[in-house]
PDB file of N, CA and C in Angstrom:
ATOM      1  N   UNK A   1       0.859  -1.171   0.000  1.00  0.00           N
ATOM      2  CA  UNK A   1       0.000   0.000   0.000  1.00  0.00           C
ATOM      3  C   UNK A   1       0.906   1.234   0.000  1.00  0.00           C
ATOM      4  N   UNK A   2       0.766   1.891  -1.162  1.00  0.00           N
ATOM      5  CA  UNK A   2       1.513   3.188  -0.931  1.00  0.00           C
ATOM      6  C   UNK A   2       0.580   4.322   0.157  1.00  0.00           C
ATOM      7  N   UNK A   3       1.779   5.217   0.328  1.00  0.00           N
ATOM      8  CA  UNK A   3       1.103   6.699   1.025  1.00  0.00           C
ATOM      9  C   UNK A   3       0.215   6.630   0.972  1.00  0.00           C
ATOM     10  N   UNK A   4       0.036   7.549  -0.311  1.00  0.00           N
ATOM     11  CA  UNK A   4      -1.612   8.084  -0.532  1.00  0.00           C
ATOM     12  C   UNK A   4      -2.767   6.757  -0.464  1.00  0.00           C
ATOM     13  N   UNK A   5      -2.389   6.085  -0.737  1.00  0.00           N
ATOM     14  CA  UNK A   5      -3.686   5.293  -0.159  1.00  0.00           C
ATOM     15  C   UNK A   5      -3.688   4.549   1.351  1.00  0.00           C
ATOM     16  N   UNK A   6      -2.811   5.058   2.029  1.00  0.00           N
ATOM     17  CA  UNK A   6      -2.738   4.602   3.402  1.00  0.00           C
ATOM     18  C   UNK A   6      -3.482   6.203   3.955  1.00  0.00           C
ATOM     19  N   UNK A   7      -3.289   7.224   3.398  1.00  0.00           N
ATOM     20  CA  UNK A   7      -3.694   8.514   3.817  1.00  0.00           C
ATOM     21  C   UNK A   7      -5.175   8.475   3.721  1.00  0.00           C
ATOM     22  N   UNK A   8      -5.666   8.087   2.353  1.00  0.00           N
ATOM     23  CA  UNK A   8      -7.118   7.724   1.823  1.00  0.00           C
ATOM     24  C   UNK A   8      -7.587   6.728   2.899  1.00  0.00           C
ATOM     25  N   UNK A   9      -7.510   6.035   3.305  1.00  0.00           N
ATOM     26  CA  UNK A   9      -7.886   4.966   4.319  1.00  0.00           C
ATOM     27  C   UNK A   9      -7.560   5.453   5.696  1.00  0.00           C
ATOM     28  N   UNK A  10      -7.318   6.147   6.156  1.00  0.00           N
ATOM     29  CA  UNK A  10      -7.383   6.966   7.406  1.00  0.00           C
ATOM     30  C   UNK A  10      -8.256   7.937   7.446  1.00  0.00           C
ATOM     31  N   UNK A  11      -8.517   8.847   5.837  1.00  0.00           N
ATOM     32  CA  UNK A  11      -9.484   9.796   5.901  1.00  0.00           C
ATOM     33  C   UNK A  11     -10.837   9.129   6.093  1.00  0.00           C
ATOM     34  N   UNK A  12     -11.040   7.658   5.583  1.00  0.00           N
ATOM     35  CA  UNK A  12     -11.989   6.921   5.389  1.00  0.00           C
ATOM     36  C   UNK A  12     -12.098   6.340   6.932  1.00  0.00           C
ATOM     37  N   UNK A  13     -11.396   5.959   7.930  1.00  0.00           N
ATOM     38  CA  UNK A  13     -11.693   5.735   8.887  1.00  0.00           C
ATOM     39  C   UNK A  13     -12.818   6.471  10.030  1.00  0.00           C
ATOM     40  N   UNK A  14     -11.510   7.906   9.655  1.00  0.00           N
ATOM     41  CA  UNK A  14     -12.296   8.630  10.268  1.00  0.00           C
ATOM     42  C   UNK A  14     -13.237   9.600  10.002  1.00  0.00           C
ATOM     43  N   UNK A  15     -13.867   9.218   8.636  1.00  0.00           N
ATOM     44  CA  UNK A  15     -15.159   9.675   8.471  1.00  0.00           C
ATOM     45  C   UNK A  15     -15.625   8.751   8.786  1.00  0.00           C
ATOM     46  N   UNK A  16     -15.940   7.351   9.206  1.00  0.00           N
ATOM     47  CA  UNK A  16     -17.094   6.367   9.419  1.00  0.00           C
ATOM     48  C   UNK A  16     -17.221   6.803  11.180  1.00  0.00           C
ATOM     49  N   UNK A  17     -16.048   6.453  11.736  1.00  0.00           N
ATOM     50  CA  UNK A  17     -15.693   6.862  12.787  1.00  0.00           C
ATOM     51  C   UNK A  17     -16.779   8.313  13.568  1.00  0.00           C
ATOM     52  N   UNK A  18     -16.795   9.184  12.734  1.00  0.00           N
ATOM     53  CA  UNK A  18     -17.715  10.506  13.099  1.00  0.00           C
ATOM     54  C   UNK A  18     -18.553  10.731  12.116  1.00  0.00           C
ATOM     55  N   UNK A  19     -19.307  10.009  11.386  1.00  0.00           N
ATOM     56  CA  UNK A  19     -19.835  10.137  10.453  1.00  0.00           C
ATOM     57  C   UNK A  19     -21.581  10.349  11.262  1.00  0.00           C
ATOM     58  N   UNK A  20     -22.257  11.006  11.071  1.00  0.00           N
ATOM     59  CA  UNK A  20     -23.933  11.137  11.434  1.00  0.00           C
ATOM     60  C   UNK A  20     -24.664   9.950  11.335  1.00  0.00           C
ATOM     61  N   UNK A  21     -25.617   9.758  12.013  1.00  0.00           N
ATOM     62  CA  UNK A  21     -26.718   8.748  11.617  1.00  0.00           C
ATOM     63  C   UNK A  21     -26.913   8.586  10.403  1.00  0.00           C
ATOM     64  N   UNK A  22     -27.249   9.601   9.471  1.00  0.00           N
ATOM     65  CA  UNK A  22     -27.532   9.821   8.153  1.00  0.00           C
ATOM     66  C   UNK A  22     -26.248   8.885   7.123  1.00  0.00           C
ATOM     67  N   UNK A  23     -24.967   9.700   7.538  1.00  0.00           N
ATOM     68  CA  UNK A  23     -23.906   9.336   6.535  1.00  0.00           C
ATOM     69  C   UNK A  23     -24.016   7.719   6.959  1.00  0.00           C
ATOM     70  N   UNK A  24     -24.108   6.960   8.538  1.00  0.00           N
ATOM     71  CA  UNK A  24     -23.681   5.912   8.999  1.00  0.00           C
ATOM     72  C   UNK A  24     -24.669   4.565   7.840  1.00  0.00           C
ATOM     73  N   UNK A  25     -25.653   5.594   7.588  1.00  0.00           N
ATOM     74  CA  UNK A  25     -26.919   4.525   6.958  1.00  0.00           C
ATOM     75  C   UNK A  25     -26.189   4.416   5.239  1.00  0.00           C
ATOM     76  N   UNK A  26     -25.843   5.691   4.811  1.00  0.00           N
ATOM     77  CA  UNK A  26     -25.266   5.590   3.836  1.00  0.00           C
ATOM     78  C   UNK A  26     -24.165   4.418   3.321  1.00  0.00           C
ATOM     79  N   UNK A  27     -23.176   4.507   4.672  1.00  0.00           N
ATOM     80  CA  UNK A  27     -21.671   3.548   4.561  1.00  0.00           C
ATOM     81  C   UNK A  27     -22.643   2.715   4.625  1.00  0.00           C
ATOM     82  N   UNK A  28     -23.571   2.460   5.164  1.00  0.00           N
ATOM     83  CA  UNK A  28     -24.335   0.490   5.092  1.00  0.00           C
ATOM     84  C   UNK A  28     -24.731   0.211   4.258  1.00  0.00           C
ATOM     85  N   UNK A  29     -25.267   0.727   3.354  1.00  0.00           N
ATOM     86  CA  UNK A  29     -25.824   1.048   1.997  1.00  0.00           C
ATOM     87  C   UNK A  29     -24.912   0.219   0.721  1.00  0.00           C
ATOM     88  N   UNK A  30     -23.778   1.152   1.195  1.00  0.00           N
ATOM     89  CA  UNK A  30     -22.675   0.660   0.208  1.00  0.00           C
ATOM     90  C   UNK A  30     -21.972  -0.670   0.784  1.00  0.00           C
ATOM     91  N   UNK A  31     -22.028  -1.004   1.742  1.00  0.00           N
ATOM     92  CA  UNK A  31     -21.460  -2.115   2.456  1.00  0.00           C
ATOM     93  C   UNK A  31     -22.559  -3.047   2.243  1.00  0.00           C
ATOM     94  N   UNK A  32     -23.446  -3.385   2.181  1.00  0.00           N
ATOM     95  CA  UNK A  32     -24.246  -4.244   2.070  1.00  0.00           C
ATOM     96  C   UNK A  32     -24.286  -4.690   0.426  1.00  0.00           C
ATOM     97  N   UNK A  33     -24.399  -3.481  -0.822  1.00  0.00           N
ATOM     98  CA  UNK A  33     -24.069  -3.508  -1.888  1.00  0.00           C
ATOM     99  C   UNK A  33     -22.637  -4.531  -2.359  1.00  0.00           C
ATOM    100  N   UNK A  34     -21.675  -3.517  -1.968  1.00  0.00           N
ATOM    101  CA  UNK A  34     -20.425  -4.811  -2.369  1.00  0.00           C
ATOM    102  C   UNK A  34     -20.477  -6.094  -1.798  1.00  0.00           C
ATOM    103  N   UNK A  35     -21.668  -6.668  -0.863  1.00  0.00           N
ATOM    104  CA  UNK A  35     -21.460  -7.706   0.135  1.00  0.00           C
ATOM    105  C   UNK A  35     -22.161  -8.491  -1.101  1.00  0.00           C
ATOM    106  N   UNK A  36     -22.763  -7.991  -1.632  1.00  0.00           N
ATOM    107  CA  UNK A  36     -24.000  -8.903  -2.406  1.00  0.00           C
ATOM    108  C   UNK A  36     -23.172  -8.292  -4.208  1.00  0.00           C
ATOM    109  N   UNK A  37     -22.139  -7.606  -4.503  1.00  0.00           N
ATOM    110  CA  UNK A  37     -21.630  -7.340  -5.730  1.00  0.00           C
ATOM    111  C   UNK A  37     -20.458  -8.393  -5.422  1.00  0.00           C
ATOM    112  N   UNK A  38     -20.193  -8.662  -4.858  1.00  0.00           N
ATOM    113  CA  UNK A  38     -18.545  -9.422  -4.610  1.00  0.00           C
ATOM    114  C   UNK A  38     -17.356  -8.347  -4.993  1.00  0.00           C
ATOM    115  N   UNK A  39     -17.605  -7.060  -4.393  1.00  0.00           N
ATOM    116  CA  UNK A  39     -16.515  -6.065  -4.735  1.00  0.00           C
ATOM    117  C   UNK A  39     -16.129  -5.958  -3.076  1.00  0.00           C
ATOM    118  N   UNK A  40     -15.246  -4.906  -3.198  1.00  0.00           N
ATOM    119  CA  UNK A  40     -14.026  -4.661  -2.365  1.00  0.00           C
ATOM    120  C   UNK A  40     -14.692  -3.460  -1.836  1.00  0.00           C
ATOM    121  N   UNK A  41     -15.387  -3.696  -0.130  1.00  0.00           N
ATOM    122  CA  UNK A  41     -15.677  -2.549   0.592  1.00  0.00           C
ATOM    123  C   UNK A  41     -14.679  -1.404   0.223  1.00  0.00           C
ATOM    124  N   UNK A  42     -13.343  -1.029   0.557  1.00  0.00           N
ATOM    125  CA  UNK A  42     -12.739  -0.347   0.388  1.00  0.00           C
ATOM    126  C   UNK A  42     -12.865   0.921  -1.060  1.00  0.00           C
ATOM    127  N   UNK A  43     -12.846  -0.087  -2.303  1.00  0.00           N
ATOM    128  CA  UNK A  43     -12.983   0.151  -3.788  1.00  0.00           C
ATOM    129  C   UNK A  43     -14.276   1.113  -3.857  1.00  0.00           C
ATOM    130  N   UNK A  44     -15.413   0.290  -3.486  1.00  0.00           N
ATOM    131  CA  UNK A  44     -16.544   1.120  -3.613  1.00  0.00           C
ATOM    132  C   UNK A  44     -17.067   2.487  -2.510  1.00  0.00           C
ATOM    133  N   UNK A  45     -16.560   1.912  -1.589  1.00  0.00           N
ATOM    134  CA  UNK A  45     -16.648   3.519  -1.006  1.00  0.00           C
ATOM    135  C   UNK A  45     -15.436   4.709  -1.492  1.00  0.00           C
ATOM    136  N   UNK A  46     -14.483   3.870  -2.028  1.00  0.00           N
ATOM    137  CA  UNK A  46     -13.521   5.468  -2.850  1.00  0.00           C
ATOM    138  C   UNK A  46     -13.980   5.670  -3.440  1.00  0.00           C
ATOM    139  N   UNK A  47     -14.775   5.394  -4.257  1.00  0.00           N
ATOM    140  CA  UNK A  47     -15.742   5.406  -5.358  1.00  0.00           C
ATOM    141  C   UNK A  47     -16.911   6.596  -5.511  1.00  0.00           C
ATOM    142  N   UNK A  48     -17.355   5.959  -3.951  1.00  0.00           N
ATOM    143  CA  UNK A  48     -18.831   6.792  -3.745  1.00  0.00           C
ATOM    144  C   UNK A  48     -18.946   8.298  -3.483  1.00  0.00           C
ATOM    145  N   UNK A  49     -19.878   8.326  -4.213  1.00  0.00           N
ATOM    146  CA  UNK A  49     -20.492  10.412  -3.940  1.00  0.00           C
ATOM    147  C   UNK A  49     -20.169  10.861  -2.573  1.00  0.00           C
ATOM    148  N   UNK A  50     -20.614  10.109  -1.527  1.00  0.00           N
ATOM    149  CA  UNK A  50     -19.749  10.120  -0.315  1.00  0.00           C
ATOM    150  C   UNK A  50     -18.658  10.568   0.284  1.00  0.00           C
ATOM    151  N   UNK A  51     -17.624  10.046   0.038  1.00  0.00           N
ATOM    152  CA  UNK A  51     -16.058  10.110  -0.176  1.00  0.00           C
ATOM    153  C   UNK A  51     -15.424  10.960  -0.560  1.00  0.00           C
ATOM    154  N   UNK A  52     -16.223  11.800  -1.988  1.00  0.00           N
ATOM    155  CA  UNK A  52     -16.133  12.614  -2.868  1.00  0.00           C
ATOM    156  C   UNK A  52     -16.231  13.593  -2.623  1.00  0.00           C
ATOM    157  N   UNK A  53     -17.554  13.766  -1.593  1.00  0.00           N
ATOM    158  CA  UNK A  53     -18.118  15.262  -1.008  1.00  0.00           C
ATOM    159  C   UNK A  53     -17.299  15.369  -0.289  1.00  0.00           C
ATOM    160  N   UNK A  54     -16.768  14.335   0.984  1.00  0.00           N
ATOM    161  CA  UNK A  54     -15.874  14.653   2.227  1.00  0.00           C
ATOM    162  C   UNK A  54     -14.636  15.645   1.604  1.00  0.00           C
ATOM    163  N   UNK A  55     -13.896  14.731   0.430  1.00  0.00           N
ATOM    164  CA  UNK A  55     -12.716  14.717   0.556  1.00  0.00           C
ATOM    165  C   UNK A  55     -12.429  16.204  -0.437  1.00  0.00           C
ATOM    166  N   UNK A  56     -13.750  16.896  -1.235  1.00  0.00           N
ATOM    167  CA  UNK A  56     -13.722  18.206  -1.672  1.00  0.00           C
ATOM    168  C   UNK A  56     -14.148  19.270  -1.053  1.00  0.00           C
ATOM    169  N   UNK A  57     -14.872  18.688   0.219  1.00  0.00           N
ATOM    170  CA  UNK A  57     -14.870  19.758   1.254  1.00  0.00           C
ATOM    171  C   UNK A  57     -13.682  19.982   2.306  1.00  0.00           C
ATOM    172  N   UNK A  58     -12.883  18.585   2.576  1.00  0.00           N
ATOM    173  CA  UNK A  58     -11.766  18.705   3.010  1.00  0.00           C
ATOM    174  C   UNK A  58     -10.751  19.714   2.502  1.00  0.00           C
ATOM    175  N   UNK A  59     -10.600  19.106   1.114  1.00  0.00           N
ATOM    176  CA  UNK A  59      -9.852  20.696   0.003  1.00  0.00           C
ATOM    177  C   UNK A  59     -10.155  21.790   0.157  1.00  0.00           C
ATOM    178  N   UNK A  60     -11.385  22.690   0.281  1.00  0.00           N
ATOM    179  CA  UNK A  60     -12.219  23.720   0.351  1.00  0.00           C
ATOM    180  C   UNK A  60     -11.385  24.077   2.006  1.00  0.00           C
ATOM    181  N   UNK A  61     -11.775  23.536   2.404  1.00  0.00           N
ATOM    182  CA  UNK A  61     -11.693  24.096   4.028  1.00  0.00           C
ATOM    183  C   UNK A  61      -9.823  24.132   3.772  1.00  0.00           C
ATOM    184  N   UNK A  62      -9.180  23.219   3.739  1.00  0.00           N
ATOM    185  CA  UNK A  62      -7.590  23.972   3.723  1.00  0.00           C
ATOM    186  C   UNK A  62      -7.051  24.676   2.991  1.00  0.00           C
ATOM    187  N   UNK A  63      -8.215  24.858   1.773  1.00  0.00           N
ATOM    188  CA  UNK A  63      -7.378  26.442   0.810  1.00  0.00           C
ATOM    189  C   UNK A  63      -7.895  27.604   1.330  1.00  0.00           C
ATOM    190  N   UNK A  64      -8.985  27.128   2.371  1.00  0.00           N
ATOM    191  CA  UNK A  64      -9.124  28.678   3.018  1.00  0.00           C
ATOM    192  C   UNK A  64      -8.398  29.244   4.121  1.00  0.00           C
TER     193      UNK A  64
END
């Protein structure tokens, strides 16, 4: 596992980690999906709209 995806998987921790009721139903969503796709929890939540929002609001907030 390089860096950046050891970095990606920490950001991913700790969004499940503090994630809302709302987001928590979401991660199950997608976890239940790859359970029944035979994909890679990991894969599909980098994937997801989810992940996406965090990690461009993450950007947003440190260029300010």
């Amino acid at each position: 596992m390089n860096p950046s995806e050891r970095e990606l998987l920490e950001k991913l921790d700790n969004m499940v980690l503090t994630a809302s009721a709302d987001e928590l139903r979401k991660i199950q969503e997608i976890d239940i999906q790859t359970q029944l796709d035979g994909e890679s929890f990991y894969d599909a939540f980098v994937n997801s709209t989810l992940v996406n929002q965090s990690i461009k609001q993450e950007s947003r907030e440190s260029n300010s």
